[in-house]
Each structure stands twice: as C-alpha cells, then as structure tokens.
Protein backbone atom coordinates (compact mmCIF):
# COMPACT_ATOMS: atom_id res chain seq x y z
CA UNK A 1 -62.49 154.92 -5.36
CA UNK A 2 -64.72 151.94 -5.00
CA UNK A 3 -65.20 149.33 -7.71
CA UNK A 4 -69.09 150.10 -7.32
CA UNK A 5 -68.23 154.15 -8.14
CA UNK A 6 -66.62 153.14 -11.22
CA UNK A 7 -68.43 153.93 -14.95
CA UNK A 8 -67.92 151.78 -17.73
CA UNK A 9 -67.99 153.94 -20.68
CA UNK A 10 -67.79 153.30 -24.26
CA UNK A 11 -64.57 154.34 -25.90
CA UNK A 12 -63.52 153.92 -29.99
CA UNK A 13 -60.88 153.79 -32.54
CA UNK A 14 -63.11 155.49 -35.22
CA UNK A 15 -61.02 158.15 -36.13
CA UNK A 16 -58.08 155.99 -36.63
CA UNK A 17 -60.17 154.05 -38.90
CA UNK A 18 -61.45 156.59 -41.10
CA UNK A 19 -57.61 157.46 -41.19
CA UNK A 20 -56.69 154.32 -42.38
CA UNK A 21 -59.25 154.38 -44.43
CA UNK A 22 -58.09 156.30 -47.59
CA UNK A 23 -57.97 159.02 -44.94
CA UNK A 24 -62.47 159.74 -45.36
CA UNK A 25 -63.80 162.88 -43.55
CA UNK A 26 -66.63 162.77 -40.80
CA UNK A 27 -69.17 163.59 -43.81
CA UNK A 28 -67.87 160.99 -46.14
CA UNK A 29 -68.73 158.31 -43.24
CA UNK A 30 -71.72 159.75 -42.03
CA UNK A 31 -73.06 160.00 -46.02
CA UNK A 32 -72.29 155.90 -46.18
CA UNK A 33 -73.81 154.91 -43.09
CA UNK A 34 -76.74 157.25 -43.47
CA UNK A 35 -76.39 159.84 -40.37
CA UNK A 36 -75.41 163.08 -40.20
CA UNK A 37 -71.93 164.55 -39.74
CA UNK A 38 -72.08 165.75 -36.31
CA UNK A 39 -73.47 162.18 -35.00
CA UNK A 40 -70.37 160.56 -36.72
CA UNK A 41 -68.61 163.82 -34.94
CA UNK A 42 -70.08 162.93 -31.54
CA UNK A 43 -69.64 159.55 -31.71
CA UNK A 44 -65.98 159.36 -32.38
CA UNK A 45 -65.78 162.51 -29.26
CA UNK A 46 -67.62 159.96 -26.69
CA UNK A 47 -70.92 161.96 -26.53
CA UNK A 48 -72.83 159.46 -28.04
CA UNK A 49 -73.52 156.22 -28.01
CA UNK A 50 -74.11 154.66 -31.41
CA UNK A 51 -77.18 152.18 -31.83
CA UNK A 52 -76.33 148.30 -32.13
CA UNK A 53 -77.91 149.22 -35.73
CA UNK A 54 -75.51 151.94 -36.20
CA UNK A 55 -72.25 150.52 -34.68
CA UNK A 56 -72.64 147.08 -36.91
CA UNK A 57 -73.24 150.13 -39.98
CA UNK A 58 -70.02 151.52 -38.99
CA UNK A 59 -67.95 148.05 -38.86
CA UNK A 60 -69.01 146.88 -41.81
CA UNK A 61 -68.13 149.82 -43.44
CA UNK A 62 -64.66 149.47 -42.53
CA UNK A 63 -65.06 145.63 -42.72
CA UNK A 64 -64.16 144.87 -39.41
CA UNK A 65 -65.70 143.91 -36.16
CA UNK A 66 -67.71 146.22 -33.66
CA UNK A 67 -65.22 145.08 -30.97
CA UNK A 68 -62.37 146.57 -33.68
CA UNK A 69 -64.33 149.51 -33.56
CA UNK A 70 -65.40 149.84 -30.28
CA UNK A 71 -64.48 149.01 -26.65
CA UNK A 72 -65.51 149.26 -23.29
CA UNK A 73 -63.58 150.99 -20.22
CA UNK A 74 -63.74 151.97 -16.79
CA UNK A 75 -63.55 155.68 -15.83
C-alpha cells in the first residue's frame, strides 16, 4: 500500500482515563463535559471525532493534555 492510500485516523486513551479516574462511567463523563452518553460512547469507539471544544472539555477534565488524550495514526 502506498503512503498516499494511507488514512490518518484519530485514535484515544479515553477509556483508560476514565479508568484511572476513580474508575467514572460513560454517563458520569458525558454529565461533566455536557454531552450525552453515547457521544462519550462513540468517541472513545472511534466513530466520532470530538470538537477542538469538546476534546480540550475532555482533557481538562482529567487534567491532562489533548495529546494525553488523544493521538493520531495511520491505518
């Protein structure tokens, strides 16, 4: 496969962050950053992309970076 076939997608470590986060459910998140539970849901699947907006929400929730959070890759 040629470099110029290649996606860059956007990946995440979201659930491992709820996780070590006192361990929070999808609805606890979604309730402090002000979406619902299947966007936080779909988000940390890879079927959505969060907004700038949203993935700074997200970080700072957890109090760490978006790049802590969220990362790019090739498929």
């Amino acid at each position: 496969m040629s470099s110029t076939n290649k996606q860059i997608k956007l990946g995440n470590n979201l659930r491992r962050c709820r996780f070590e986060h006192n361990e929070i459910s999808q609805q606890e998140l979604a309730n402090a950053v002000g979406v619902t539970r299947l966007t936080t849901h779909s988000i940390e699947a890879g079927k959505f992309n969060p907004s700038v907006s949203l993935a700074l929400k997200i970080a700072k929730f957890f109090n760490k970076t978006v790049e802590e959070i969220f990362y790019l890759y090739e498929e």
